[in-house]
C-alpha atoms as a PDB file:
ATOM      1  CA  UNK A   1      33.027   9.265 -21.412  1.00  0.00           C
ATOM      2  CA  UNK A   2      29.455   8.524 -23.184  1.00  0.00           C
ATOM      3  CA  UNK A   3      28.966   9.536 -26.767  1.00  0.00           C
ATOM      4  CA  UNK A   4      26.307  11.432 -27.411  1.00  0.00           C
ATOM      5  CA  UNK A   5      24.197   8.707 -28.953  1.00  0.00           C
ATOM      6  CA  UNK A   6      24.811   6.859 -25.683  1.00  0.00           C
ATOM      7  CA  UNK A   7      23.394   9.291 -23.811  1.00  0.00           C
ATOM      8  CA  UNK A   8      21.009  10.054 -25.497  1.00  0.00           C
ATOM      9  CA  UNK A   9      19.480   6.745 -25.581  1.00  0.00           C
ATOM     10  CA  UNK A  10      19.632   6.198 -21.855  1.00  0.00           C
ATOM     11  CA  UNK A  11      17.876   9.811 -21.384  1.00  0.00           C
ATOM     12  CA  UNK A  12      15.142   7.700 -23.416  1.00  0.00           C
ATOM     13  CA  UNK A  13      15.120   5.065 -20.934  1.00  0.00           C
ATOM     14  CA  UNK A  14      15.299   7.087 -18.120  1.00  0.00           C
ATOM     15  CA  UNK A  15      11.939   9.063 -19.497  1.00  0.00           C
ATOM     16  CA  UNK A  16      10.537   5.339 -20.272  1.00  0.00           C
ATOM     17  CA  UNK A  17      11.603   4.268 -16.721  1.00  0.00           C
ATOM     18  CA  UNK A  18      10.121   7.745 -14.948  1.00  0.00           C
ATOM     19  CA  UNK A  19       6.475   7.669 -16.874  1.00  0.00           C
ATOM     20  CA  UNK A  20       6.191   3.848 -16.411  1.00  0.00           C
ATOM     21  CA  UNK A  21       6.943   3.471 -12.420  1.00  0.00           C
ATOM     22  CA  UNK A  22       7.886   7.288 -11.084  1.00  0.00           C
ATOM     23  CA  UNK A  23      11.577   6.384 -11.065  1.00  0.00           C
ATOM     24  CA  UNK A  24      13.988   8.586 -11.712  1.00  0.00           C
ATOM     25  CA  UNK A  25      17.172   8.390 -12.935  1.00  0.00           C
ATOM     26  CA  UNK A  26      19.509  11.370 -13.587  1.00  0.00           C
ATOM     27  CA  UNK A  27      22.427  11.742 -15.583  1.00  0.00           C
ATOM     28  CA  UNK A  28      24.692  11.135 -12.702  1.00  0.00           C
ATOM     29  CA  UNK A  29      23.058   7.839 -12.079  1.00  0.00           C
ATOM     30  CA  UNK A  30      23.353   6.515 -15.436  1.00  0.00           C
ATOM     31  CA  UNK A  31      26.457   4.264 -14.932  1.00  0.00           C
ATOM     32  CA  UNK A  32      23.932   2.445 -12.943  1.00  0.00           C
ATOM     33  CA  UNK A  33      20.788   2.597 -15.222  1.00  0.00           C
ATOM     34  CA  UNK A  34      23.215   1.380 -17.943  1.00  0.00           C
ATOM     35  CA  UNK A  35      24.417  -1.416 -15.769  1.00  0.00           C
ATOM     36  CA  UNK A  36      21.111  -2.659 -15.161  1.00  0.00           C
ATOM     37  CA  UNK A  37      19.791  -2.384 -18.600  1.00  0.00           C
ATOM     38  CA  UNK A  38      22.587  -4.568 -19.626  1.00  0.00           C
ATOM     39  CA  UNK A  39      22.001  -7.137 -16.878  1.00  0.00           C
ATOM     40  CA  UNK A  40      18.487  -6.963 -19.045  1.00  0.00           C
ATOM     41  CA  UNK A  41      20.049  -7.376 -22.219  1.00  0.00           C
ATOM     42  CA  UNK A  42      21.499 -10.427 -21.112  1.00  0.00           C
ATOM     43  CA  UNK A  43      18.694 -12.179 -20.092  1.00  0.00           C
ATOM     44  CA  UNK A  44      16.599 -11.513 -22.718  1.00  0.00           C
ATOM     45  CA  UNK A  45      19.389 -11.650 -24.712  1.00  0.00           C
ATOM     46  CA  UNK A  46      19.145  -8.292 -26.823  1.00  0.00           C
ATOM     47  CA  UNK A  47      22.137  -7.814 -29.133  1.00  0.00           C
ATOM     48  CA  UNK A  48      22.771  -4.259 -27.223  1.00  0.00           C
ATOM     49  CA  UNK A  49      20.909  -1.338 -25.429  1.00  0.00           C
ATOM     50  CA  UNK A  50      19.424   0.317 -28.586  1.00  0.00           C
ATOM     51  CA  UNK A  51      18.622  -3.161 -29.764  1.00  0.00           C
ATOM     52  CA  UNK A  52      16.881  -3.508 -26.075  1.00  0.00           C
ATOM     53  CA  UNK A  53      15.251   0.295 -26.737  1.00  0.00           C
ATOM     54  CA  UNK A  54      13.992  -0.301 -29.685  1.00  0.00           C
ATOM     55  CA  UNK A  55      11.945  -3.654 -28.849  1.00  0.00           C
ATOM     56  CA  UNK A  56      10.547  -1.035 -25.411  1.00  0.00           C
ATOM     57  CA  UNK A  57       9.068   1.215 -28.490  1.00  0.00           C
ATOM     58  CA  UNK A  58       7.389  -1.501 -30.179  1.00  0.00           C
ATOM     59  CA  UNK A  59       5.833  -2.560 -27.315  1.00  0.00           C
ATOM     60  CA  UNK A  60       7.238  -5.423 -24.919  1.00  0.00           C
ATOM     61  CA  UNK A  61       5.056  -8.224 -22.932  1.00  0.00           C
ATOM     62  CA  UNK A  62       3.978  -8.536 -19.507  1.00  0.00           C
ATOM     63  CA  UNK A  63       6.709 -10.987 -18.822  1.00  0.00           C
ATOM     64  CA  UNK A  64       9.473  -8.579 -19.988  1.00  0.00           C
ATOM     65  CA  UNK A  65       8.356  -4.930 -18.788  1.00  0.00           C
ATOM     66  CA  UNK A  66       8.334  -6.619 -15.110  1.00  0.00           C
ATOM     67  CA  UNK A  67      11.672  -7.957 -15.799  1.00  0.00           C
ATOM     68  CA  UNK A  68      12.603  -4.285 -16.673  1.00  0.00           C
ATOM     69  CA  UNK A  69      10.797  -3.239 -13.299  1.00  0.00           C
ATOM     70  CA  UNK A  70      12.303  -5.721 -10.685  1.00  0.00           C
ATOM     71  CA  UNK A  71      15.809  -4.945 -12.262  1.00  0.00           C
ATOM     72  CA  UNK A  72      15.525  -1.076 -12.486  1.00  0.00           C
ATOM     73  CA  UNK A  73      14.442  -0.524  -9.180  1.00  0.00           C
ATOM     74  CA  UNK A  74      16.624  -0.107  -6.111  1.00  0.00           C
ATOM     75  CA  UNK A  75      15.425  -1.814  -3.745  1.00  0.00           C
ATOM     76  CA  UNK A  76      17.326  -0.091  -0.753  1.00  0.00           C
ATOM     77  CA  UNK A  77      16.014  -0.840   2.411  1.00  0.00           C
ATOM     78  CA  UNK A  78      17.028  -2.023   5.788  1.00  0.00           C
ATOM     79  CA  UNK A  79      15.198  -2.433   9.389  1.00  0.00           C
ATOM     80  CA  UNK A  80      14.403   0.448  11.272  1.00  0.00           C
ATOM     81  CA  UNK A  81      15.389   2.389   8.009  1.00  0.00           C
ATOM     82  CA  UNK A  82      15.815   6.376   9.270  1.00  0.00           C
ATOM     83  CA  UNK A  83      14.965   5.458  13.131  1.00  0.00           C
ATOM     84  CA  UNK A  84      14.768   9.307  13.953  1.00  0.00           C
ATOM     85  CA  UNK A  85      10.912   8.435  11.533  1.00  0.00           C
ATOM     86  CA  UNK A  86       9.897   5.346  13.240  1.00  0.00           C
ATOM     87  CA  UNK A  87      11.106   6.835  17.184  1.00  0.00           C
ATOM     88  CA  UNK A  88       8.760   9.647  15.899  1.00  0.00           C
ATOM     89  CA  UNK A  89       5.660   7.035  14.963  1.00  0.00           C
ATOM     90  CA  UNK A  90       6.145   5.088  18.351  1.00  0.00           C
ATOM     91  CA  UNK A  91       6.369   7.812  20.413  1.00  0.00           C
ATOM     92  CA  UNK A  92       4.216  10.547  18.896  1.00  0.00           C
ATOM     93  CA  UNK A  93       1.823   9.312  16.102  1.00  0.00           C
ATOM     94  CA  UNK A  94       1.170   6.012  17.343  1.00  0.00           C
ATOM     95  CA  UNK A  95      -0.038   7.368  21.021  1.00  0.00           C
ATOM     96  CA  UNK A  96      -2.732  10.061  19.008  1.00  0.00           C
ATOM     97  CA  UNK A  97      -3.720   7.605  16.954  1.00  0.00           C
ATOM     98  CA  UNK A  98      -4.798   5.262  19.810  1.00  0.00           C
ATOM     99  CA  UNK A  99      -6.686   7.926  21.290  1.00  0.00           C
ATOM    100  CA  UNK A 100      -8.653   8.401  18.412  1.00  0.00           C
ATOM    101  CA  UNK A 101      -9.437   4.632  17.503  1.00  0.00           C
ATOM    102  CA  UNK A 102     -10.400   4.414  21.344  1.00  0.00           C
ATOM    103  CA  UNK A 103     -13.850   2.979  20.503  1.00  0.00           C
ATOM    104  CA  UNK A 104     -13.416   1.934  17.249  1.00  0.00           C
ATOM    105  CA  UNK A 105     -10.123  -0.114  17.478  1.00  0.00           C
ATOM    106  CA  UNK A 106      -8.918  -0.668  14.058  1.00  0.00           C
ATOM    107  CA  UNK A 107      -5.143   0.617  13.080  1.00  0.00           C
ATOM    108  CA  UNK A 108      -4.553   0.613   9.265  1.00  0.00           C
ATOM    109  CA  UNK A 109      -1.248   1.272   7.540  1.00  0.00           C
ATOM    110  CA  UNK A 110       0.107   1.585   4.324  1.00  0.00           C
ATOM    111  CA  UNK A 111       4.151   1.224   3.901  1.00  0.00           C
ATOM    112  CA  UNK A 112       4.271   2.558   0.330  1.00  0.00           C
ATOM    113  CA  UNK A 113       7.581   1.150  -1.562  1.00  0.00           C
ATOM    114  CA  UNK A 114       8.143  -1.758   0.682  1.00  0.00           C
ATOM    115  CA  UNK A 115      10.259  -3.296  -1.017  1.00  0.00           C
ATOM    116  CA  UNK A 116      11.904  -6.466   0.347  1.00  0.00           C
ATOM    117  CA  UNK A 117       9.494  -5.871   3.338  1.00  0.00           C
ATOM    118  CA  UNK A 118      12.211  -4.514   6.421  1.00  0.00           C
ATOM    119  CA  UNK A 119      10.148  -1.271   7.219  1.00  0.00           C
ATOM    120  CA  UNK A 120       7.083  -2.497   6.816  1.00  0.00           C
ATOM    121  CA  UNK A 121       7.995  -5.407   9.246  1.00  0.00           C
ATOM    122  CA  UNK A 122       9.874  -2.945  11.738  1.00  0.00           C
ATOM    123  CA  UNK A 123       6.363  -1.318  11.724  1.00  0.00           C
ATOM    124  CA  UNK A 124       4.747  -4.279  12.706  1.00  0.00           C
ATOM    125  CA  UNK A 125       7.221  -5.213  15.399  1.00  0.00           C
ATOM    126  CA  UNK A 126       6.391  -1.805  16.763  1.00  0.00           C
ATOM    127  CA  UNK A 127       2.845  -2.977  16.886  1.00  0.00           C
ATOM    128  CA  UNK A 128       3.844  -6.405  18.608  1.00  0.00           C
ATOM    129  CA  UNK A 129       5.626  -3.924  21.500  1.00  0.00           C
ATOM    130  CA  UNK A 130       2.815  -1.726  22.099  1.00  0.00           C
ATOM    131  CA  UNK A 131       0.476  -4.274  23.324  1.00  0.00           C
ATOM    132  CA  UNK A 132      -2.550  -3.306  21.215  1.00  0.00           C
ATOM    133  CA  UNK A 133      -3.630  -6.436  20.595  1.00  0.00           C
ATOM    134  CA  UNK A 134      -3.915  -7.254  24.329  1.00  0.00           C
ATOM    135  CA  UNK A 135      -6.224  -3.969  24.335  1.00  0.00           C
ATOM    136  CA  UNK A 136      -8.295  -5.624  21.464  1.00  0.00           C
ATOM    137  CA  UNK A 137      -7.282  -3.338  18.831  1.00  0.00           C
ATOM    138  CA  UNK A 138      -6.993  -4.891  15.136  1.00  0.00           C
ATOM    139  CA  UNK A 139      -4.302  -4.156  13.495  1.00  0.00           C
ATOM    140  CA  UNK A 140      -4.035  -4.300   9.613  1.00  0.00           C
ATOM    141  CA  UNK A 141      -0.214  -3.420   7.802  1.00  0.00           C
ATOM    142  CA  UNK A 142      -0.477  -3.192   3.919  1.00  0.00           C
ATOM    143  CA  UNK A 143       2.930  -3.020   1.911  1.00  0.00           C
ATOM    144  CA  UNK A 144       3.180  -2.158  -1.347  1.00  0.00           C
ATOM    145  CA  UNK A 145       6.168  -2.312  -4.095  1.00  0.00           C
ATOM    146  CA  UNK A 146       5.809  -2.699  -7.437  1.00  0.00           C
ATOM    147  CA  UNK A 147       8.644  -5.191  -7.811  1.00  0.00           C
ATOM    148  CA  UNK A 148       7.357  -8.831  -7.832  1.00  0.00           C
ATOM    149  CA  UNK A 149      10.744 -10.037  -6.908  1.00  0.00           C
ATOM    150  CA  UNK A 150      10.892  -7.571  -4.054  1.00  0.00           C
ATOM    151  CA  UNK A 151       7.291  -8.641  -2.840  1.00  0.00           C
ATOM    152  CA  UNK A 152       8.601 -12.422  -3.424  1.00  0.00           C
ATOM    153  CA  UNK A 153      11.190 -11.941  -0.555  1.00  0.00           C
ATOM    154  CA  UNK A 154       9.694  -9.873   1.694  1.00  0.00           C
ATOM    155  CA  UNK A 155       6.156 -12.460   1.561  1.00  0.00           C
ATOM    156  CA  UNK A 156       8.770 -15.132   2.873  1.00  0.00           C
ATOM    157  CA  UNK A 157      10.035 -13.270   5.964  1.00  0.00           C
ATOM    158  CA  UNK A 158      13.410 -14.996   5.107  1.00  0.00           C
ATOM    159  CA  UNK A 159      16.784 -12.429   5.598  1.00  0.00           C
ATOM    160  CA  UNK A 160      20.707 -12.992   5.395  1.00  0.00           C
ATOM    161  CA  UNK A 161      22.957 -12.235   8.673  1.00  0.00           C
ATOM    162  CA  UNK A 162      23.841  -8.814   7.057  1.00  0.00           C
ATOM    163  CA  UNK A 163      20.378  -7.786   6.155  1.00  0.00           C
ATOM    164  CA  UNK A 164      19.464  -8.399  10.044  1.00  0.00           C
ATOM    165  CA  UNK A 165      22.281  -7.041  11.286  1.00  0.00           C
ATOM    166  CA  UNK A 166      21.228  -3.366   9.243  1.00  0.00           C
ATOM    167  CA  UNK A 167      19.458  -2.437  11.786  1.00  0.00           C
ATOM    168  CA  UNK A 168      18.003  -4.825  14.409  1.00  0.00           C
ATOM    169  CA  UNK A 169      19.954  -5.303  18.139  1.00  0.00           C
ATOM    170  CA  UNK A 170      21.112  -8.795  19.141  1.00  0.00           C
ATOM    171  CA  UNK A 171      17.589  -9.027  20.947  1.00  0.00           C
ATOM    172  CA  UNK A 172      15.570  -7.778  18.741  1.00  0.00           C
ATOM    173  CA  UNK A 173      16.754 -10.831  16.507  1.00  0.00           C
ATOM    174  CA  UNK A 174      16.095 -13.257  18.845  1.00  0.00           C
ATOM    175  CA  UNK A 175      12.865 -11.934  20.140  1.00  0.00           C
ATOM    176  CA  UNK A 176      11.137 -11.751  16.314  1.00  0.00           C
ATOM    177  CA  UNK A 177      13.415 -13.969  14.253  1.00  0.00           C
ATOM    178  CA  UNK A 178      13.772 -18.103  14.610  1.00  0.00           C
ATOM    179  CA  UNK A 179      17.033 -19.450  12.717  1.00  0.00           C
ATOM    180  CA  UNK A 180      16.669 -21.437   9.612  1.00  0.00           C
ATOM    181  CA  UNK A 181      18.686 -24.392   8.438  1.00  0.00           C
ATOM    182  CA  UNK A 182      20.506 -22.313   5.980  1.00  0.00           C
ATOM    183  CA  UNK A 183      21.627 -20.267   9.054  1.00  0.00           C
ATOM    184  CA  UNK A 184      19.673 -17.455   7.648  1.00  0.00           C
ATOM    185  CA  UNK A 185      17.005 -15.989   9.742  1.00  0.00           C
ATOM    186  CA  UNK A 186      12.988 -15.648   9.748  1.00  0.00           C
ATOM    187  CA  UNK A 187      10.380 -13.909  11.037  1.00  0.00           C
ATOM    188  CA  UNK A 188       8.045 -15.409  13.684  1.00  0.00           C
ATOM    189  CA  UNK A 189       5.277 -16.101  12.824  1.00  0.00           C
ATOM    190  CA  UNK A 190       2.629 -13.680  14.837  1.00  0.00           C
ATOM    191  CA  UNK A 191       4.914 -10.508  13.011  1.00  0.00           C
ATOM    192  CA  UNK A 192       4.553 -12.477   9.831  1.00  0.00           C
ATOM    193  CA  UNK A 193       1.129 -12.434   9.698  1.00  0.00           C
ATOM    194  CA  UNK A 194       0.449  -8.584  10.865  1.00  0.00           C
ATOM    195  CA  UNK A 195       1.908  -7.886   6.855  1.00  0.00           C
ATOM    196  CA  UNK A 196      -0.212  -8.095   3.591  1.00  0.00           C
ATOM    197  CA  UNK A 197       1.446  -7.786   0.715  1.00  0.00           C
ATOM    198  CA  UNK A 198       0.610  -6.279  -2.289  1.00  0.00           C
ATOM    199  CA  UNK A 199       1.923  -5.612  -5.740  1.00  0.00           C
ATOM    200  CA  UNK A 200       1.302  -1.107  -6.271  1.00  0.00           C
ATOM    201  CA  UNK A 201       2.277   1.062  -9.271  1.00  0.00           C
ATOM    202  CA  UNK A 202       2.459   4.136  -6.971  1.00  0.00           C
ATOM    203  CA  UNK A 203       1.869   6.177 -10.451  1.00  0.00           C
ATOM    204  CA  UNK A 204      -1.525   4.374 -10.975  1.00  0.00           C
ATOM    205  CA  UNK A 205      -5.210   5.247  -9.267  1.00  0.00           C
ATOM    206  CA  UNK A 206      -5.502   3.528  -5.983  1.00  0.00           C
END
């Protein structure tokens, strides 16, 4: 059981946390903000959370308020993540929208949140299946996430055996991944390349 001063200073954070990137946490997630903050406080080795609170108030440097992004967002994802959405792009969105780009040929889309870069990859493996390129369409993907850590790992194409397995078949793997060395598994090239990257605050102007 929290004390009230303990709670009360993570309802700080969490208002901190929701102006700065949209995130919120609510009081039955704060095991897990508090977890995080003190993942935080070891790194930057803050003698304890209202120690760590009261250098946020002050004012903290570009170096640290990203370290307080990257570790206070989730960063849940997997391929294919909610397949009833991306059955619904292939087979209904995607088909209108090629109809309409008929004479101009240009596809552009945004995967907002991308995080370590799964959806916005299962997106462009989509793409690679619909043959649009053979059609002369250009294609353009732009993911976004405001995590540099996230963007880090999802700009090398790079995933473990259980992040592939969350979602991708046994051919699906072998038709868009090559083995590393490591025995860990990355993305061809020609998928690779349909993905720009890009650091977002979703809570800023475009």
């Amino acid at each position: 059981m929290k004390t009230a001063a303990e709670q009360n200073l993570l309802e700080h954070f969490g208002r901190w946390i929701q102006k700065e990137t949209g995130i919120t946490y609510s009081s039955d997630n704060f095991f897990q903000l508090q977890s995080r903050l003190e993942e935080i406080c070891k790194k930057i080795k803050a003698e304890s959370l209202e120690a760590l609170y009261n250098d946020l108030s002050k004012g903290i440097n570009k170096s640290t308020r990203q370290l307080f992004i990257d570790t206070i967002t989730n960063n849940e994802t997997l391929f294919y993540r909610d397949i009833r959405i991306f059955n619904t792009f292939r087979n209904f969105i995607l088909p209108e929208v090629i109809k309409k780009k008929s004479i101009q040929k240009k596809i552009r889309i945004w995967s907002a949140a991308s995080s370590t870069g799964q959806e916005a990859y299962s997106l462009a493996m989509i793409m690679e299946e619909s043959n649009l390129k053979k059609d002369k369409f250009e294609i353009e993907i732009i993911a976004s996430d405001i995590s540099e850590r996230a963007l880090e790992k999802a700009k090398s194409g790079i995933y473990s055996n259980l992040e592939i397995k969350r979602g991708l078949s046994d051919e699906q793997t072998q038709k868009y991944f090559k083995q590393t060395a490591d025995q860990q598994w990355e993305i061809r090239p020609e998928i690779k390349r349909s993905v720009q990257f890009q650091k977002k605050n979703l809570c800023e102007s475009l």
